[in-house]
Protein backbone atom coordinates (compact mmCIF):
# COMPACT_ATOMS: atom_id res chain seq x y z
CA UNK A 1 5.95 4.21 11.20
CA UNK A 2 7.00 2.50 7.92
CA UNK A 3 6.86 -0.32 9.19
CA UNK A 4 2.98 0.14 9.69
CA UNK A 5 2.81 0.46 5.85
CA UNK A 6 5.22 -2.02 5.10
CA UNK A 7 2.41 -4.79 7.04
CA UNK A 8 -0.65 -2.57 5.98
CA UNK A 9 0.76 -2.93 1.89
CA UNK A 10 2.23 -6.81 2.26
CA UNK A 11 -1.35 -8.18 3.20
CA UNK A 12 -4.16 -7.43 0.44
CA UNK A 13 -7.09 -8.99 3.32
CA UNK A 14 -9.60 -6.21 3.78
CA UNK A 15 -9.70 -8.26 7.42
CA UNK A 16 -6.28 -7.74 8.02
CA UNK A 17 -6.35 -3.97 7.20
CA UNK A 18 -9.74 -3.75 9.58
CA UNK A 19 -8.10 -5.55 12.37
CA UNK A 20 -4.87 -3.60 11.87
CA UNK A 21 -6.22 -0.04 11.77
CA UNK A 22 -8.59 -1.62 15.12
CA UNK A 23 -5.27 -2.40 16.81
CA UNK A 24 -3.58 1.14 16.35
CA UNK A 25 -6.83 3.17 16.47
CA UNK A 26 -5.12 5.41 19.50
CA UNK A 27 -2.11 5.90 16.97
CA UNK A 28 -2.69 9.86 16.48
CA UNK A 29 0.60 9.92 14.15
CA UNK A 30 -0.36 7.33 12.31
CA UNK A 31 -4.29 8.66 11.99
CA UNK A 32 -2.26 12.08 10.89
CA UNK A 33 -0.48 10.45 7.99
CA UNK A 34 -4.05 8.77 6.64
CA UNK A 35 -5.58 11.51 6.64
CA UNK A 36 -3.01 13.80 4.88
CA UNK A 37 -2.31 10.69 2.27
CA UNK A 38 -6.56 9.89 1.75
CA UNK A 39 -8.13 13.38 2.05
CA UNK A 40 -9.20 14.46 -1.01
CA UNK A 41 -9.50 17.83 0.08
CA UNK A 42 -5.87 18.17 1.58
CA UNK A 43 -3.52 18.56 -1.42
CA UNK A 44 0.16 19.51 -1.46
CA UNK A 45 0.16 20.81 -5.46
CA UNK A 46 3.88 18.60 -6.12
CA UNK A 47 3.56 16.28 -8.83
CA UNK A 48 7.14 14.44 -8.04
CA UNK A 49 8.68 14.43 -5.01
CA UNK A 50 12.32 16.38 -5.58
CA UNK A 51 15.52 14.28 -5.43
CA UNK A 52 17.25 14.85 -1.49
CA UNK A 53 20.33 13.20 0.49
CA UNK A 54 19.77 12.96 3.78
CA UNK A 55 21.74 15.85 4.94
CA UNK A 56 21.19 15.91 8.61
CA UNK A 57 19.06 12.68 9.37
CA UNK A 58 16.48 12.85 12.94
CA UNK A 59 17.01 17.05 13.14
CA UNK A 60 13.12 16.55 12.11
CA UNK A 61 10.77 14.54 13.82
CA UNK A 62 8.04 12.65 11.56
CA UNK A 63 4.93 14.76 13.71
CA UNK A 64 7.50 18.33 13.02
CA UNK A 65 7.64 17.19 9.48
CA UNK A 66 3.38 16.67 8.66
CA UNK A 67 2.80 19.87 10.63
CA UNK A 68 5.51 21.56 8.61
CA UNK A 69 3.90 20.20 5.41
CA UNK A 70 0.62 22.56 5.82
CA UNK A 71 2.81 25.40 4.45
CA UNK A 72 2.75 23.26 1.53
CA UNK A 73 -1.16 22.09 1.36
CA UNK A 74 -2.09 26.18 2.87
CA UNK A 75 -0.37 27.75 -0.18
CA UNK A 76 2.19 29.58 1.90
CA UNK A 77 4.75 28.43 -0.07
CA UNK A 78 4.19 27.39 -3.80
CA UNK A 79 6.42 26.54 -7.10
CA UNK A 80 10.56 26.26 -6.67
CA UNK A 81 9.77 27.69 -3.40
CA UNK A 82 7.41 25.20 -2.46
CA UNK A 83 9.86 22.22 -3.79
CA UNK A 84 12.62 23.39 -2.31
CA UNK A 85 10.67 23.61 1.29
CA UNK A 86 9.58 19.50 0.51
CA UNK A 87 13.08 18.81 -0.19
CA UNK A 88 14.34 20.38 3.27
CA UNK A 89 11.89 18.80 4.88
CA UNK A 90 13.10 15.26 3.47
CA UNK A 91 16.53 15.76 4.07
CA UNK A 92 15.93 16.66 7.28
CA UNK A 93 13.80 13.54 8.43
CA UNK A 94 15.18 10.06 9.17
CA UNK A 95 15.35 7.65 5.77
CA UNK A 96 12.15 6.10 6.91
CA UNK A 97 10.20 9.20 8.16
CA UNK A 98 10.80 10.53 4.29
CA UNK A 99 9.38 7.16 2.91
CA UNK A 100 6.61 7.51 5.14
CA UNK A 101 6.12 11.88 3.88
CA UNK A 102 7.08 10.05 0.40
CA UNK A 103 3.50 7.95 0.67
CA UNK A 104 1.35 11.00 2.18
């Protein structure tokens, strides 16, 4: 899924981006992660993401790891609490899967 972003962010063409998003328009993962990262009216209340090792890489799947985040944007869990949930969510995900939670 990074790599998606990777092409989306090294081409500025508003062509390329059309044609691109055209291409992968049956990409529900990848339609998740726009909408969490564009929606104004989804919002995670984290200014920085915490610091995390990946202590036990893959145990999380990228689509466990968005649906896990609504604890986050639903208030469930807020403050150190809320922090501390992000960072076990990162550390749990692959190196690229927290890159891609890193952009949301």
């Amino acid at each position: 899924m990074n790599e998606l972003f990777e092409q989306l962010a090294a081409n500025s063409s508003r062509n390329f981006k059309i044609a691109f998003l055209t291409t992968h328009k049956d990409n529900k993962l990848l339609q998740e992660v726009i909408r969490l990262a564009l929606d104004p009216f989804t919002q995670f209340y984290i200014r920085k993401i915490p610091s995390y090792s990946s202590l036990n890489p893959s145990s999380l799947t990228l689509a466990n790891a968005l649906s896990e985040l609504s604890a986050l944007s639903s208030r469930q869990v807020t403050g150190h609490a809320g922090i501390a949930h992000l960072k076990s969510i990162l550390e749990r995900c692959t190196s690229t899967d927290a890159k891609v939670i890193e952009r949301s």
